[in-house]
PDB file of N, CA and C in Angstrom:
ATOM      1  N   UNK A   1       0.431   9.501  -2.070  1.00  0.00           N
ATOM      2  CA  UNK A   1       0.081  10.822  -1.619  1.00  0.00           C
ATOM      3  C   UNK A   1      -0.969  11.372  -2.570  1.00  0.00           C
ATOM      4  N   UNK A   2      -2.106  11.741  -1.886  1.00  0.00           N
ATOM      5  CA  UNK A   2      -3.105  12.758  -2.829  1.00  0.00           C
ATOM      6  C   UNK A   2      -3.848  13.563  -2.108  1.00  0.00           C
ATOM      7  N   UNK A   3      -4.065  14.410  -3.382  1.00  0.00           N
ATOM      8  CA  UNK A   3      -4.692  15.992  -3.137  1.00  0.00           C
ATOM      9  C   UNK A   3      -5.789  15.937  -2.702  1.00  0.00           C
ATOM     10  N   UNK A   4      -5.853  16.051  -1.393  1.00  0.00           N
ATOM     11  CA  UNK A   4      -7.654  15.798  -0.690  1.00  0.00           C
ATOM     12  C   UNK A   4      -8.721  16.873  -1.546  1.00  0.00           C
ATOM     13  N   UNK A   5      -8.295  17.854  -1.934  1.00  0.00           N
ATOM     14  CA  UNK A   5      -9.159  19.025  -2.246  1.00  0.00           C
ATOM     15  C   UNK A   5      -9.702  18.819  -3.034  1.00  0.00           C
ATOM     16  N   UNK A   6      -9.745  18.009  -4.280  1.00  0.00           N
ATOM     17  CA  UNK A   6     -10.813  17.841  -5.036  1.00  0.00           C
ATOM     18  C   UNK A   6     -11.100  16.307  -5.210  1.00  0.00           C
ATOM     19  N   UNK A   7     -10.927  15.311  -4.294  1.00  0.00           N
ATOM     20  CA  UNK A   7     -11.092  14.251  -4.312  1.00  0.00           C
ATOM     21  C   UNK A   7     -11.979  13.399  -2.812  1.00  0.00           C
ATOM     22  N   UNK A   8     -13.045  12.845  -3.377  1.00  0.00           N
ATOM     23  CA  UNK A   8     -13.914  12.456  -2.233  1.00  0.00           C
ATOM     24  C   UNK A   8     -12.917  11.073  -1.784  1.00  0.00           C
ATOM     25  N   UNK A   9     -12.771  10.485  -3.312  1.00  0.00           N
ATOM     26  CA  UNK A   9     -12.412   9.248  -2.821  1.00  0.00           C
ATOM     27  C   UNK A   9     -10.932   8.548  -3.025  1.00  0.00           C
ATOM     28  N   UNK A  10     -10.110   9.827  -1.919  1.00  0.00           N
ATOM     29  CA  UNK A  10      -8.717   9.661  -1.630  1.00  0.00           C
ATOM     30  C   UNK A  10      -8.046   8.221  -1.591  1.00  0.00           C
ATOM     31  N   UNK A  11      -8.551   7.898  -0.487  1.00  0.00           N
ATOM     32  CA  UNK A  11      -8.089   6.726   0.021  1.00  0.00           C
ATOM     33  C   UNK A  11      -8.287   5.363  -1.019  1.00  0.00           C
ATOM     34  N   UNK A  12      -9.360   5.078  -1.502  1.00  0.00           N
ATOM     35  CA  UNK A  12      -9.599   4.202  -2.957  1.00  0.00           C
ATOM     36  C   UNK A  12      -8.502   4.544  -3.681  1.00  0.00           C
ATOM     37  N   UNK A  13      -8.207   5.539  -4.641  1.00  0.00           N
ATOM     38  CA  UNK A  13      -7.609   6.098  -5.185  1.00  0.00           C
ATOM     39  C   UNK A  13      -6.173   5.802  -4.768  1.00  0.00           C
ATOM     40  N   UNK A  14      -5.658   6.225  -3.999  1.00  0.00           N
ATOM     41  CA  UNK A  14      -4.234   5.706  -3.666  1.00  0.00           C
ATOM     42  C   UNK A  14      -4.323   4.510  -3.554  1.00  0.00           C
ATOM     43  N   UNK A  15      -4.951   3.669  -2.873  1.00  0.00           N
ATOM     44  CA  UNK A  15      -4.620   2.239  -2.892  1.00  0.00           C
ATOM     45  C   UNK A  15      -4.526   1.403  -3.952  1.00  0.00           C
ATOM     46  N   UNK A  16      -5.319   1.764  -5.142  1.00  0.00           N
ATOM     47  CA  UNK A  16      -5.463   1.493  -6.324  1.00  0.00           C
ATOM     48  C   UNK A  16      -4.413   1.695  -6.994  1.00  0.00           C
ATOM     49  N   UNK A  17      -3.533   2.732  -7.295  1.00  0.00           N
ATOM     50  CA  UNK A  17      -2.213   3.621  -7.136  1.00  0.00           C
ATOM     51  C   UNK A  17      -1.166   2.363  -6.433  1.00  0.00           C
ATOM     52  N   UNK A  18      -1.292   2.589  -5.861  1.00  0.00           N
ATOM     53  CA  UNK A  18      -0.144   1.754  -4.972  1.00  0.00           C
ATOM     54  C   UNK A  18      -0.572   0.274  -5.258  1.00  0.00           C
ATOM     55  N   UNK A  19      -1.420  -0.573  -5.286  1.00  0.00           N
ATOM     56  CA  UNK A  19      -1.687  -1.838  -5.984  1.00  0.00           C
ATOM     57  C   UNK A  19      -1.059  -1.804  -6.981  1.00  0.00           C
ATOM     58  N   UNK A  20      -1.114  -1.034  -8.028  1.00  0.00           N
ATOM     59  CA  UNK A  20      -0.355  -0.899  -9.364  1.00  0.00           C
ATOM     60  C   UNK A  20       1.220  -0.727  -9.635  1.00  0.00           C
ATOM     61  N   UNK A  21       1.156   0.007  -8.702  1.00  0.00           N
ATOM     62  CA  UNK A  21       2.931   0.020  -7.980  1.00  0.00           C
ATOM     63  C   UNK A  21       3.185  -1.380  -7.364  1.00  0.00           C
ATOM     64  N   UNK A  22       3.111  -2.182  -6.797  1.00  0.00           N
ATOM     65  CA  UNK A  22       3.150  -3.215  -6.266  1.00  0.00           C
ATOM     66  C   UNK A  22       3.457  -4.357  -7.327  1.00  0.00           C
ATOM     67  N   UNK A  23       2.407  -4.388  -8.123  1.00  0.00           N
ATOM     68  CA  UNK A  23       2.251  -4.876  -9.548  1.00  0.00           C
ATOM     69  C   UNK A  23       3.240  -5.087 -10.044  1.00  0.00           C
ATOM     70  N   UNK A  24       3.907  -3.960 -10.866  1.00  0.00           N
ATOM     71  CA  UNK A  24       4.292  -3.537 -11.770  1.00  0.00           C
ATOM     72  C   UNK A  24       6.197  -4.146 -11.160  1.00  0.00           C
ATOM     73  N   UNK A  25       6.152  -3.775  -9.721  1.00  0.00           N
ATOM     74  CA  UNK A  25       7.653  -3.950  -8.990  1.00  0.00           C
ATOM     75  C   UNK A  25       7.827  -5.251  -9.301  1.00  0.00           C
ATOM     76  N   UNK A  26       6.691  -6.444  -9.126  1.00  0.00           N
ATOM     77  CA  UNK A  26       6.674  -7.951  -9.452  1.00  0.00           C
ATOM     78  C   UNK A  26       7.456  -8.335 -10.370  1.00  0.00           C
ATOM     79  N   UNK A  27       6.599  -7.374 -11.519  1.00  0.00           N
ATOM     80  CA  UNK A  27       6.840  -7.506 -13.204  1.00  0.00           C
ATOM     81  C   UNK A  27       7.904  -7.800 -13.310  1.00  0.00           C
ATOM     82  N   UNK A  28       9.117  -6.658 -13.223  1.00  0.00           N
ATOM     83  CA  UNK A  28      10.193  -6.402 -12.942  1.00  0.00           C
ATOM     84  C   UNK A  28      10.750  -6.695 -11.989  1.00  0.00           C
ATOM     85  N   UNK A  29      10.220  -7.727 -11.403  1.00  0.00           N
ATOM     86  CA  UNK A  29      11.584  -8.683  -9.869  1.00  0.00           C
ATOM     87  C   UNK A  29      11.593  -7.880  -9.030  1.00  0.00           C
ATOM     88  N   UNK A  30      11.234  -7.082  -8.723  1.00  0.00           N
ATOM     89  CA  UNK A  30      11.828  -5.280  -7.803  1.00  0.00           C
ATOM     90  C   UNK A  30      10.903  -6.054  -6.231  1.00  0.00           C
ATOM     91  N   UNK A  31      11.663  -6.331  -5.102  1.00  0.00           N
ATOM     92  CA  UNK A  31      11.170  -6.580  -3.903  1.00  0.00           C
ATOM     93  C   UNK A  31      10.210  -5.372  -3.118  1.00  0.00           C
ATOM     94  N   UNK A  32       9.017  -5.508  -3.414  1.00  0.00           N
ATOM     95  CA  UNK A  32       8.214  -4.124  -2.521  1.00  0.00           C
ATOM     96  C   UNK A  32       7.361  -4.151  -1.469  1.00  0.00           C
ATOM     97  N   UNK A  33       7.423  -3.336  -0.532  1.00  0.00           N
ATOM     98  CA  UNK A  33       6.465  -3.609   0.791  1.00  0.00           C
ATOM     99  C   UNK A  33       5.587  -2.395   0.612  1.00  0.00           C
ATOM    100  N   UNK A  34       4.685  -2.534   1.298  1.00  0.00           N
ATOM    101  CA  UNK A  34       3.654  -1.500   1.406  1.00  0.00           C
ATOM    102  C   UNK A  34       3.610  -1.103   3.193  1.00  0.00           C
ATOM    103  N   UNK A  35       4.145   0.040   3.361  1.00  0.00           N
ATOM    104  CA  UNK A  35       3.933   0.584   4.543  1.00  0.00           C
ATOM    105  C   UNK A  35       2.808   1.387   4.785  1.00  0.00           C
ATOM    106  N   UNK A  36       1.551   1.360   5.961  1.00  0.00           N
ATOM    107  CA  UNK A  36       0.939   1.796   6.166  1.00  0.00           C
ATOM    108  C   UNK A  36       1.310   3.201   6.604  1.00  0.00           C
ATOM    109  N   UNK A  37       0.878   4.076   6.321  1.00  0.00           N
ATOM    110  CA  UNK A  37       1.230   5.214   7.026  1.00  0.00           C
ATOM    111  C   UNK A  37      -0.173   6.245   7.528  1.00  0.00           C
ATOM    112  N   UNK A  38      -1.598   5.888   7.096  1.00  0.00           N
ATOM    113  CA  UNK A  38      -2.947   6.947   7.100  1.00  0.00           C
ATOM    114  C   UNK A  38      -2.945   6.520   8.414  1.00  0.00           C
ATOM    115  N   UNK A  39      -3.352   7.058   9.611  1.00  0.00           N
ATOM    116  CA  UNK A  39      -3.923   6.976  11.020  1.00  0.00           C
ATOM    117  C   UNK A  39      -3.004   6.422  11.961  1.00  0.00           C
ATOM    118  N   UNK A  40      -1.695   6.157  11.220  1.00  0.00           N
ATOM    119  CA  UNK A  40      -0.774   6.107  12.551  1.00  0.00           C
ATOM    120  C   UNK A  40      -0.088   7.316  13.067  1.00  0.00           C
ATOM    121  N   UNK A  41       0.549   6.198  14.409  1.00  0.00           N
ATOM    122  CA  UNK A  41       1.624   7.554  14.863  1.00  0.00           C
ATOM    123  C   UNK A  41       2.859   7.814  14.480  1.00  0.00           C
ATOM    124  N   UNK A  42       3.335   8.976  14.273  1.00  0.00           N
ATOM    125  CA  UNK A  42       4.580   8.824  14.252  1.00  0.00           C
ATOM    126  C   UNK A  42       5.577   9.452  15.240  1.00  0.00           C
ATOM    127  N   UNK A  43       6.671  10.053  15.655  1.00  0.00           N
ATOM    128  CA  UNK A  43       7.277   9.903  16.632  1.00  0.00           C
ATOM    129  C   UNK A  43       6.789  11.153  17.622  1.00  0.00           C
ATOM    130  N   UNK A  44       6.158  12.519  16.949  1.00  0.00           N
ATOM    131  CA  UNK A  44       5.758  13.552  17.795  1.00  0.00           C
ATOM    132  C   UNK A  44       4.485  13.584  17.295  1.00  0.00           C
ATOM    133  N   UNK A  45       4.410  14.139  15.977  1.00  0.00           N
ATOM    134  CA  UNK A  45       2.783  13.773  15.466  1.00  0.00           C
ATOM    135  C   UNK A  45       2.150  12.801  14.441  1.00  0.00           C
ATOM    136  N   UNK A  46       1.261  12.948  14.056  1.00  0.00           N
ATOM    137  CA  UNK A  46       1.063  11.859  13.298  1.00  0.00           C
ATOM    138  C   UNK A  46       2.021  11.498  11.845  1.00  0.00           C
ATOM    139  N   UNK A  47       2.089  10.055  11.470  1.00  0.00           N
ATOM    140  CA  UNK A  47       2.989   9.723  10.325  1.00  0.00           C
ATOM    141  C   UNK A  47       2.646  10.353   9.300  1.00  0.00           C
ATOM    142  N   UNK A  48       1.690  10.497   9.039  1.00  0.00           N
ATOM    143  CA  UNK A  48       1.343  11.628   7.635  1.00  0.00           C
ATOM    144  C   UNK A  48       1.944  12.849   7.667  1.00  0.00           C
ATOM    145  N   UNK A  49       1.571  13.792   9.228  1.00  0.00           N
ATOM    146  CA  UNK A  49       2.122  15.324   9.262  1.00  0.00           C
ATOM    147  C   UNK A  49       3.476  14.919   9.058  1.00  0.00           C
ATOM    148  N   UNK A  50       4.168  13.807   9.913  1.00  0.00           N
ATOM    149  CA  UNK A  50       5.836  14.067   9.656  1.00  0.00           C
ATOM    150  C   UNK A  50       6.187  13.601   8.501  1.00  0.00           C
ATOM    151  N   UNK A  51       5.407  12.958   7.962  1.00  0.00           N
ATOM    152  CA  UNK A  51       6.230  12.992   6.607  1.00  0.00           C
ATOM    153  C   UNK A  51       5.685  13.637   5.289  1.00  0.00           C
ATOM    154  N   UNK A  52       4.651  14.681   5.511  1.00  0.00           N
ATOM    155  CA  UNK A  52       4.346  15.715   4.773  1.00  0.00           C
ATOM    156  C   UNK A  52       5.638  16.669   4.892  1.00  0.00           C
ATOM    157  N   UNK A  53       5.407  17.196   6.712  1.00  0.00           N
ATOM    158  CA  UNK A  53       6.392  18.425   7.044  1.00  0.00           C
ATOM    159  C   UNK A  53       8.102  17.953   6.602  1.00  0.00           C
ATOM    160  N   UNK A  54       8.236  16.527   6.323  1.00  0.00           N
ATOM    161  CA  UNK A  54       9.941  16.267   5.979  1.00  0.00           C
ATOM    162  C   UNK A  54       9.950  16.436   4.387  1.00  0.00           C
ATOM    163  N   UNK A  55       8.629  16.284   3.785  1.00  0.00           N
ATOM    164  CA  UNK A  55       9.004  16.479   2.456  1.00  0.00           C
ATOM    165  C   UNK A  55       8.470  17.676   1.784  1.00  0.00           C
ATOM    166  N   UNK A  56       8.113  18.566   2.978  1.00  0.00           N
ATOM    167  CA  UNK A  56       7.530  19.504   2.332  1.00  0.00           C
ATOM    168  C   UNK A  56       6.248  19.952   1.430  1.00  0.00           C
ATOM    169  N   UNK A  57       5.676  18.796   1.766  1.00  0.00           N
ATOM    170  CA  UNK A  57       4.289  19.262   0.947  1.00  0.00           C
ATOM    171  C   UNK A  57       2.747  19.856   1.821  1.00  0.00           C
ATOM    172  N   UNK A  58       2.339  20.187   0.611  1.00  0.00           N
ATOM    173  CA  UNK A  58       1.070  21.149   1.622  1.00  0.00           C
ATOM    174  C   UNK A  58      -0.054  20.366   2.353  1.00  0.00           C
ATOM    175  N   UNK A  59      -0.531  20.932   3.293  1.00  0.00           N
ATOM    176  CA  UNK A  59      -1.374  20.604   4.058  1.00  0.00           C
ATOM    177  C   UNK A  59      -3.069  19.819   3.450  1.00  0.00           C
ATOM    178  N   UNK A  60      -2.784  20.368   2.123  1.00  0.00           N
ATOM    179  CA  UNK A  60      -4.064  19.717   1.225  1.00  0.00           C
ATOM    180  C   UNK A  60      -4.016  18.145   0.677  1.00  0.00           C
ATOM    181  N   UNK A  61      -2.745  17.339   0.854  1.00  0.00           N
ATOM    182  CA  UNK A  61      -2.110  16.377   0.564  1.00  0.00           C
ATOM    183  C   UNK A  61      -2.784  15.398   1.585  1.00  0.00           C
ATOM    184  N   UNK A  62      -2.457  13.979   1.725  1.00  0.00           N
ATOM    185  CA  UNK A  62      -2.710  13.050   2.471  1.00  0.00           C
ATOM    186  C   UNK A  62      -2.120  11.917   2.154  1.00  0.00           C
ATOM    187  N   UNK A  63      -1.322  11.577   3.031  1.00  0.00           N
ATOM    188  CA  UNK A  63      -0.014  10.124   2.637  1.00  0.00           C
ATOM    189  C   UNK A  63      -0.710   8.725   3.139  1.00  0.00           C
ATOM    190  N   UNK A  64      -1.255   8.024   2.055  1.00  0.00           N
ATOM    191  CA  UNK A  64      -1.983   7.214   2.919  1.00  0.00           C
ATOM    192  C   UNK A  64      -0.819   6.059   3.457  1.00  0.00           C
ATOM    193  N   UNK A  65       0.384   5.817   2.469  1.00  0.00           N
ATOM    194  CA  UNK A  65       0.788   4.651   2.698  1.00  0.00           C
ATOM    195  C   UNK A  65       2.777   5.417   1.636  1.00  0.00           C
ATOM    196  N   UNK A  66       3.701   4.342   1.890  1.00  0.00           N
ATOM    197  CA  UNK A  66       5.021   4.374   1.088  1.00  0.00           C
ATOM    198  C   UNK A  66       5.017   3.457   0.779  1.00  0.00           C
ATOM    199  N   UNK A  67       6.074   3.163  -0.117  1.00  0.00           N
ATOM    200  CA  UNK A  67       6.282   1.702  -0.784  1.00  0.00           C
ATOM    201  C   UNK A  67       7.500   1.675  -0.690  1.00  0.00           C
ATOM    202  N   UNK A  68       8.335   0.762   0.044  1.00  0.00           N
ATOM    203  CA  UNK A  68      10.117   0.272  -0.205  1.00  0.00           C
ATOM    204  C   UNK A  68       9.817  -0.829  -1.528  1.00  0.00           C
ATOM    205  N   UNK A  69      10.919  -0.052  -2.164  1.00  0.00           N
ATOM    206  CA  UNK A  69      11.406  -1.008  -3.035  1.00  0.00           C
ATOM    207  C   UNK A  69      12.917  -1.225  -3.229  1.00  0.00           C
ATOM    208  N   UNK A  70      13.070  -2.237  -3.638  1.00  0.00           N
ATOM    209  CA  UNK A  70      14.708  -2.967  -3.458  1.00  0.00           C
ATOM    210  C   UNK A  70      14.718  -4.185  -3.872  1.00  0.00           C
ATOM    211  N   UNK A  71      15.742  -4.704  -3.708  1.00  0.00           N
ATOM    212  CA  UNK A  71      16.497  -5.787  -3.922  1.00  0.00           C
ATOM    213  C   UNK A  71      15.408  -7.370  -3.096  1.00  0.00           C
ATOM    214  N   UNK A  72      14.975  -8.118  -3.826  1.00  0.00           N
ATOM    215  CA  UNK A  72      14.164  -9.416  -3.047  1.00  0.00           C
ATOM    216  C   UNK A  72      15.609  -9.919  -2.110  1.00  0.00           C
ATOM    217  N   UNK A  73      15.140 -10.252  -1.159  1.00  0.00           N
ATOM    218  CA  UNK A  73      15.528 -11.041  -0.129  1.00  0.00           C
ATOM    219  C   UNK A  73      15.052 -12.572  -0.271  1.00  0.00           C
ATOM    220  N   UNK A  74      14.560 -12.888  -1.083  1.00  0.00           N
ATOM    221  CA  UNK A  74      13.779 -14.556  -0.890  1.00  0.00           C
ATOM    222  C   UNK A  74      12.991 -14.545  -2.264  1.00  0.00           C
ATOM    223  N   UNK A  75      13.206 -15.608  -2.712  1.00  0.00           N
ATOM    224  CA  UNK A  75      12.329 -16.398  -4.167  1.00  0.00           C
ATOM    225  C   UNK A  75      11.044 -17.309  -3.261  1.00  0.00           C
ATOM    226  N   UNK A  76      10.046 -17.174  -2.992  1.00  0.00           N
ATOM    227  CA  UNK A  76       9.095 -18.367  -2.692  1.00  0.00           C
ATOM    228  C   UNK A  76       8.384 -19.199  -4.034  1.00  0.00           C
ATOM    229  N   UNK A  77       7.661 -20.082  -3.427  1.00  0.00           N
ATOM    230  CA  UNK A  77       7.331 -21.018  -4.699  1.00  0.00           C
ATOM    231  C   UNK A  77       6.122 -20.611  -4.969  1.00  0.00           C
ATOM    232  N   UNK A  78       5.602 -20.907  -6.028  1.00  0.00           N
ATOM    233  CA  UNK A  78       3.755 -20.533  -6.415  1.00  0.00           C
ATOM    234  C   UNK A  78       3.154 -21.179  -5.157  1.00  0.00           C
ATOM    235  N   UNK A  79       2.015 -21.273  -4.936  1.00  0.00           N
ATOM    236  CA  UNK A  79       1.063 -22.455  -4.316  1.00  0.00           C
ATOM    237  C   UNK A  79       0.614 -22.677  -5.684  1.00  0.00           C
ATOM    238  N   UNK A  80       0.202 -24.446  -5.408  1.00  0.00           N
ATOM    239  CA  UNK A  80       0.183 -24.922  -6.821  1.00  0.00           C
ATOM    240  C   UNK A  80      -1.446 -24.739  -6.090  1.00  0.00           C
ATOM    241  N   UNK A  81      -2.782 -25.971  -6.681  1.00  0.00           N
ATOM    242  CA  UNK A  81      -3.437 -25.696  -6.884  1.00  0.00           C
ATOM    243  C   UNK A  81      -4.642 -27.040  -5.619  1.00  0.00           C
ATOM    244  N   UNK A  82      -3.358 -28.016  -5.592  1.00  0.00           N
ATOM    245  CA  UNK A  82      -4.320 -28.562  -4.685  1.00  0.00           C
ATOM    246  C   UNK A  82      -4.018 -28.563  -3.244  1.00  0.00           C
ATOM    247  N   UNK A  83      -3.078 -27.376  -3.334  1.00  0.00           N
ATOM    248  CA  UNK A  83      -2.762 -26.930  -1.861  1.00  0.00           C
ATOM    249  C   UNK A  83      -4.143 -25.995  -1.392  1.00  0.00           C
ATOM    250  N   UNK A  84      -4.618 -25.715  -2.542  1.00  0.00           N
ATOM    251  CA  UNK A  84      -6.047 -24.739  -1.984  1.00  0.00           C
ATOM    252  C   UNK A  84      -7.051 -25.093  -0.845  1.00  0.00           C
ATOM    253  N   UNK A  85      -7.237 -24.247  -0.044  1.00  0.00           N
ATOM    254  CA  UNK A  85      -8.330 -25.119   0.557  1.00  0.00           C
ATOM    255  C   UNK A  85      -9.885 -24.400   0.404  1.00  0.00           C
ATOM    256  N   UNK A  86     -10.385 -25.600  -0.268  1.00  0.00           N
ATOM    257  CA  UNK A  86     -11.440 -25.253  -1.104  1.00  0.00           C
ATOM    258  C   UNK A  86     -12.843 -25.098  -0.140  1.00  0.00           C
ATOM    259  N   UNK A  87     -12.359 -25.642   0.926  1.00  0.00           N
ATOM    260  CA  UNK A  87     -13.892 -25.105   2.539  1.00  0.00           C
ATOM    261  C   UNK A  87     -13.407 -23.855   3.164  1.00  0.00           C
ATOM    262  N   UNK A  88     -12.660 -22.624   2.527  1.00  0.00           N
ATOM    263  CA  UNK A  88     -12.574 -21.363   3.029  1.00  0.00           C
ATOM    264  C   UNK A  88     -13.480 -20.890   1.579  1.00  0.00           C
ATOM    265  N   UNK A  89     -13.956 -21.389   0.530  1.00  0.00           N
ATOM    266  CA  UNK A  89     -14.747 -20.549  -0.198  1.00  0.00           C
ATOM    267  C   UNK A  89     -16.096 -20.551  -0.166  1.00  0.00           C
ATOM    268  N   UNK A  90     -16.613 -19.827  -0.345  1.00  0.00           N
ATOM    269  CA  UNK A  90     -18.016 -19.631   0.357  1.00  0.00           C
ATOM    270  C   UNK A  90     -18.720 -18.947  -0.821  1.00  0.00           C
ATOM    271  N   UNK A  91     -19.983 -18.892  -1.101  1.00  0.00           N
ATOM    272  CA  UNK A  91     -20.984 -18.530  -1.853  1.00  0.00           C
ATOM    273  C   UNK A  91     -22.264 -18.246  -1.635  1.00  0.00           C
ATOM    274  N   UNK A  92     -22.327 -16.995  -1.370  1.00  0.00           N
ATOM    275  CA  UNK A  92     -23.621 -16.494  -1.164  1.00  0.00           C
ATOM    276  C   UNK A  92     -24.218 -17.194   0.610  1.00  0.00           C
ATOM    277  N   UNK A  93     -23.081 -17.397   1.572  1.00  0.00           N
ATOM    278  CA  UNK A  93     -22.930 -17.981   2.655  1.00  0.00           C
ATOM    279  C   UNK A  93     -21.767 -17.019   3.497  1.00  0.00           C
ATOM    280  N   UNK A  94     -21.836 -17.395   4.545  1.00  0.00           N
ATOM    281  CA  UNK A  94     -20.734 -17.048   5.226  1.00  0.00           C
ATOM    282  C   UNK A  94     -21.052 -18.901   6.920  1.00  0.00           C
TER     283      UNK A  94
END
């Protein structure tokens, strides 16, 4: 969530925010999802207004996204290294 009013570049800003949150849940084992919430719907108006108006914050705010965190459901393995596939990288090509 951030204060649109003095910030051009909201949306950067939270995601950056929430990358770090994401991060950090790893660190610490903590299972986290990133729910979209900027430009969807939600059940009468949009997911941002309802979950501004449920938590009460002001209209100058903007929710781009939530984060669940909890308990992992599943350990996966690294990808090691020659699972890569090295003809999806590209250079100065597409």
């Amino acid at each position: 969530m951030v204060d649109t009013s003095n910030c051009e570049l909201w949306i950067e800003d939270a995601s950056v925010a929430s990358t770090y949150i994401l991060l950090a849940a790893e660190q610490f084992n903590i299972g986290a999802c990133w729910i979209h919430i900027r430009n969807r719907a939600g059940q009468v108006k949009s997911a941002d207004e309802e979950i501004r108006e449920l938590l009460n914050v002001p209209d100058n705010f903007r929710v781009l996204n939530c984060i669940a965190l909890g308990q992992k459901g599943e350990f996966k393995k690294e990808y090691s290294e020659d699972k890569l596939h090295i003809e999806n990288i590209h250079n100065d090509f597409f």
